[in-house]
C-alpha atoms as a PDB file:
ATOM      1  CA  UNK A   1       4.616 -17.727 -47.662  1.00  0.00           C
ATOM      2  CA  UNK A   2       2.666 -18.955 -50.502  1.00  0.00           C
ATOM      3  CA  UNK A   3       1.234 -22.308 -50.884  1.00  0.00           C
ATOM      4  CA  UNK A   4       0.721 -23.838 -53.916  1.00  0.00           C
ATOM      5  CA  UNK A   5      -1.067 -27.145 -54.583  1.00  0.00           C
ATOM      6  CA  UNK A   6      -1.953 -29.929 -56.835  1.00  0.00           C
ATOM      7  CA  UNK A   7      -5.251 -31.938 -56.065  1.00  0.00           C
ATOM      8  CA  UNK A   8      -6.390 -35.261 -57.730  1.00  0.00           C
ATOM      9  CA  UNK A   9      -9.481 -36.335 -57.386  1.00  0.00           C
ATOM     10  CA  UNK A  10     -11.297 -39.580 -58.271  1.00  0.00           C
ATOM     11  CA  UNK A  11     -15.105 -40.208 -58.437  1.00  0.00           C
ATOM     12  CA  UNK A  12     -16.304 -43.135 -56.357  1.00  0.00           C
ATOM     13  CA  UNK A  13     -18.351 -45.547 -59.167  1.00  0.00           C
ATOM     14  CA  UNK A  14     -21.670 -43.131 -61.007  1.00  0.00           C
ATOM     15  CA  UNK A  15     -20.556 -39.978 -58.928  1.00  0.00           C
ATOM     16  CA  UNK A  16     -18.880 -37.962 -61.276  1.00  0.00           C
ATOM     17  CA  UNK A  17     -21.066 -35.124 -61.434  1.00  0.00           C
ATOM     18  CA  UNK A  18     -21.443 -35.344 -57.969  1.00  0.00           C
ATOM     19  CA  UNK A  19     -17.849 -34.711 -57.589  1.00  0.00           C
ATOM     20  CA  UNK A  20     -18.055 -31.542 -59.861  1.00  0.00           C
ATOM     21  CA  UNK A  21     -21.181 -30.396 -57.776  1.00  0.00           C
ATOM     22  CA  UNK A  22     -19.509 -30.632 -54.452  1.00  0.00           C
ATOM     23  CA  UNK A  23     -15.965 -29.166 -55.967  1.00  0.00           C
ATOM     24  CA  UNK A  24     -18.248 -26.451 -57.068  1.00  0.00           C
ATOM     25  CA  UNK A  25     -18.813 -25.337 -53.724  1.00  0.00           C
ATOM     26  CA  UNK A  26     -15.872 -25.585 -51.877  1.00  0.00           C
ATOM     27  CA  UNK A  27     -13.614 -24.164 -54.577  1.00  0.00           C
ATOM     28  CA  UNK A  28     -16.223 -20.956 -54.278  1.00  0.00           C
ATOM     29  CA  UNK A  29     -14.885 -20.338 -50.941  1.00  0.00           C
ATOM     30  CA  UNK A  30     -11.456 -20.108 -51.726  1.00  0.00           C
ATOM     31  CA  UNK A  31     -11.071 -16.330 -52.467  1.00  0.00           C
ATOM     32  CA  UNK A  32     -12.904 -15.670 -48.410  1.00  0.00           C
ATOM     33  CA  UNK A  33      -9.469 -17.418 -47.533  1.00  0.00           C
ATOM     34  CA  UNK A  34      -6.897 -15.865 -49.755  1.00  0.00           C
ATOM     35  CA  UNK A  35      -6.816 -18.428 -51.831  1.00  0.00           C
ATOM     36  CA  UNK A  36      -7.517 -18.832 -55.452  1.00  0.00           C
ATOM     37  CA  UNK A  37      -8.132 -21.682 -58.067  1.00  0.00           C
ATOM     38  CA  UNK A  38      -5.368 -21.679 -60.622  1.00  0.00           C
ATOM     39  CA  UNK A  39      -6.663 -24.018 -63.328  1.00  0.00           C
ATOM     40  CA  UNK A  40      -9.413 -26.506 -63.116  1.00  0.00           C
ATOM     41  CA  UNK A  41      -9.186 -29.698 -65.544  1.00  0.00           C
ATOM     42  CA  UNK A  42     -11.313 -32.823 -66.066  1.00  0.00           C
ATOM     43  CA  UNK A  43     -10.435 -36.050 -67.504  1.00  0.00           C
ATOM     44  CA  UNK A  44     -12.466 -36.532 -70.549  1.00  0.00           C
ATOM     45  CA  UNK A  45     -13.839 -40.023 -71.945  1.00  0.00           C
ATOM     46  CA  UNK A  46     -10.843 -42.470 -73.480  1.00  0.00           C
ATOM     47  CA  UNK A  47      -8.447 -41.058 -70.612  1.00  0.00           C
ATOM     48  CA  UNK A  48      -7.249 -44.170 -68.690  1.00  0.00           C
ATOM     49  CA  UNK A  49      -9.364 -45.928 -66.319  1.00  0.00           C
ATOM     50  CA  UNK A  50      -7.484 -44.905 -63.631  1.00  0.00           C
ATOM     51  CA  UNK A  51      -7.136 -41.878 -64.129  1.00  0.00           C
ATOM     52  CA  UNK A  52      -8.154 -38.743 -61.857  1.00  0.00           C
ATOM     53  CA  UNK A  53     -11.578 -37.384 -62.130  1.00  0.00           C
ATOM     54  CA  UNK A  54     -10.535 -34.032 -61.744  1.00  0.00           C
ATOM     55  CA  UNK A  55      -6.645 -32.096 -61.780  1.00  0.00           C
ATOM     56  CA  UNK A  56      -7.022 -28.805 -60.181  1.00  0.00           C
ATOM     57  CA  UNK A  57      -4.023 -26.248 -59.177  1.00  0.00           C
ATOM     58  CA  UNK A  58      -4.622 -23.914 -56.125  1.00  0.00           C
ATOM     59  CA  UNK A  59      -2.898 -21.115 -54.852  1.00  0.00           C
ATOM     60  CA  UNK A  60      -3.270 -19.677 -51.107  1.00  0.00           C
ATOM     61  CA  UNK A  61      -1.482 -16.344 -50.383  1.00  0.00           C
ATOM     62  CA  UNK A  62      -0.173 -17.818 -46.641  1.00  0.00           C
ATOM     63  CA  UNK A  63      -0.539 -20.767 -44.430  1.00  0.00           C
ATOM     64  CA  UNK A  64      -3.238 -19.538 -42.262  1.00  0.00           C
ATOM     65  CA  UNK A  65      -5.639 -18.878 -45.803  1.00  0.00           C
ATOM     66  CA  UNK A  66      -5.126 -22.197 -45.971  1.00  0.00           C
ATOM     67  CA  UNK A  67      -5.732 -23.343 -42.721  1.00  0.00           C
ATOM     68  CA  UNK A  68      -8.556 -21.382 -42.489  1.00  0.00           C
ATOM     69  CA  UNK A  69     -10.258 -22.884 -45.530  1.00  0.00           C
ATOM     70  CA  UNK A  70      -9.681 -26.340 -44.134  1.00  0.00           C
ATOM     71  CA  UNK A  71     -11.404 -25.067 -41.033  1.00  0.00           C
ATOM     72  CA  UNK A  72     -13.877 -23.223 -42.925  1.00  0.00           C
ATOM     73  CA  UNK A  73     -17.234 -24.633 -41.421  1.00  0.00           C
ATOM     74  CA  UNK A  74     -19.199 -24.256 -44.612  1.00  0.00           C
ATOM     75  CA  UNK A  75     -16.864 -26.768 -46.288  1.00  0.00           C
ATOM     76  CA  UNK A  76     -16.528 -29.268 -43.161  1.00  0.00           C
ATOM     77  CA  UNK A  77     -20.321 -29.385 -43.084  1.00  0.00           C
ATOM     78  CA  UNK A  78     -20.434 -31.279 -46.765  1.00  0.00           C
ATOM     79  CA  UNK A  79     -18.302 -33.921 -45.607  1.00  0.00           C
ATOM     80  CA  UNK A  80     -21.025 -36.013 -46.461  1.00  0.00           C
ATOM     81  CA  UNK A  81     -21.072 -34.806 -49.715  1.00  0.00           C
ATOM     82  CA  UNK A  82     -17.767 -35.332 -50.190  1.00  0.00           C
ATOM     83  CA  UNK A  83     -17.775 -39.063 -49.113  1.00  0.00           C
ATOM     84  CA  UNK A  84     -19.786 -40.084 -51.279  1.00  0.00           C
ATOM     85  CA  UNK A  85     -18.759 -38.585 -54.233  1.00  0.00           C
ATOM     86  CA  UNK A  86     -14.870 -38.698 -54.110  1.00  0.00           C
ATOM     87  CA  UNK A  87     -13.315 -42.262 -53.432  1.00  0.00           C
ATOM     88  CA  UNK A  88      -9.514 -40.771 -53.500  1.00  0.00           C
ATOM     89  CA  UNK A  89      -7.836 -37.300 -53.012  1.00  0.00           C
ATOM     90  CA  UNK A  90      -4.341 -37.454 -53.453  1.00  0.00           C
ATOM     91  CA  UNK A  91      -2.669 -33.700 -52.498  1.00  0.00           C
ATOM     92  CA  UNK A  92       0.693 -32.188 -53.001  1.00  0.00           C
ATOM     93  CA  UNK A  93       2.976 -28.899 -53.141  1.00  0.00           C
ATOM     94  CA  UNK A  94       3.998 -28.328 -56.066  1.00  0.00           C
ATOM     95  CA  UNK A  95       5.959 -25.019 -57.889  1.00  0.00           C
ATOM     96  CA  UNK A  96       3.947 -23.316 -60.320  1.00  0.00           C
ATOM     97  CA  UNK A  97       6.184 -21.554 -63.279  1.00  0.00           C
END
């Protein structure tokens, strides 16, 4: 079963490009999980103030590449990372066509 995604992200306040750094990471590890980044956007200046940081499509081949890169203790041991640079992750399914 495949498992396809949509991920927003927004920046807290300043930590924009420490929201690309950490994405930078944990999107490396995808492919260890059978997973793979579809298309990678970012919102560029004029876009509306609420908008997402970051818009990225992933793919995982079955539920337990996901899983797994949840899990994945490289990625759970940048939580801290992650706090402080993303204020909001908002996550769905979604059909890619």
């Amino acid at each position: 079963m495949t498992i396809q995604l949509c991920v927003l992200l927004w920046a807290r306040p300043g930590a924009v490009d420490a929201l690309n750094a950490y994405e930078d990471k944990v999107l490396a590890l995808l492919a260890e999980h059978d997973g793979r980044l579809v298309q990678r956007a970012r919102t560029v200046d004029g876009a509306a103030p609420d908008a997402p940081a970051e818009v990225q499509l992933i793919e995982f081949r079955s539920r337990s590449g996901y899983d797994g890169f949840l899990a994945d203790p490289r990625r759970t041991a940048l939580s801290a990372e992650r706090d402080a640079a993303i204020a909001r992750t908002d996550l769905f399914p979604v059909a890619l066509t």
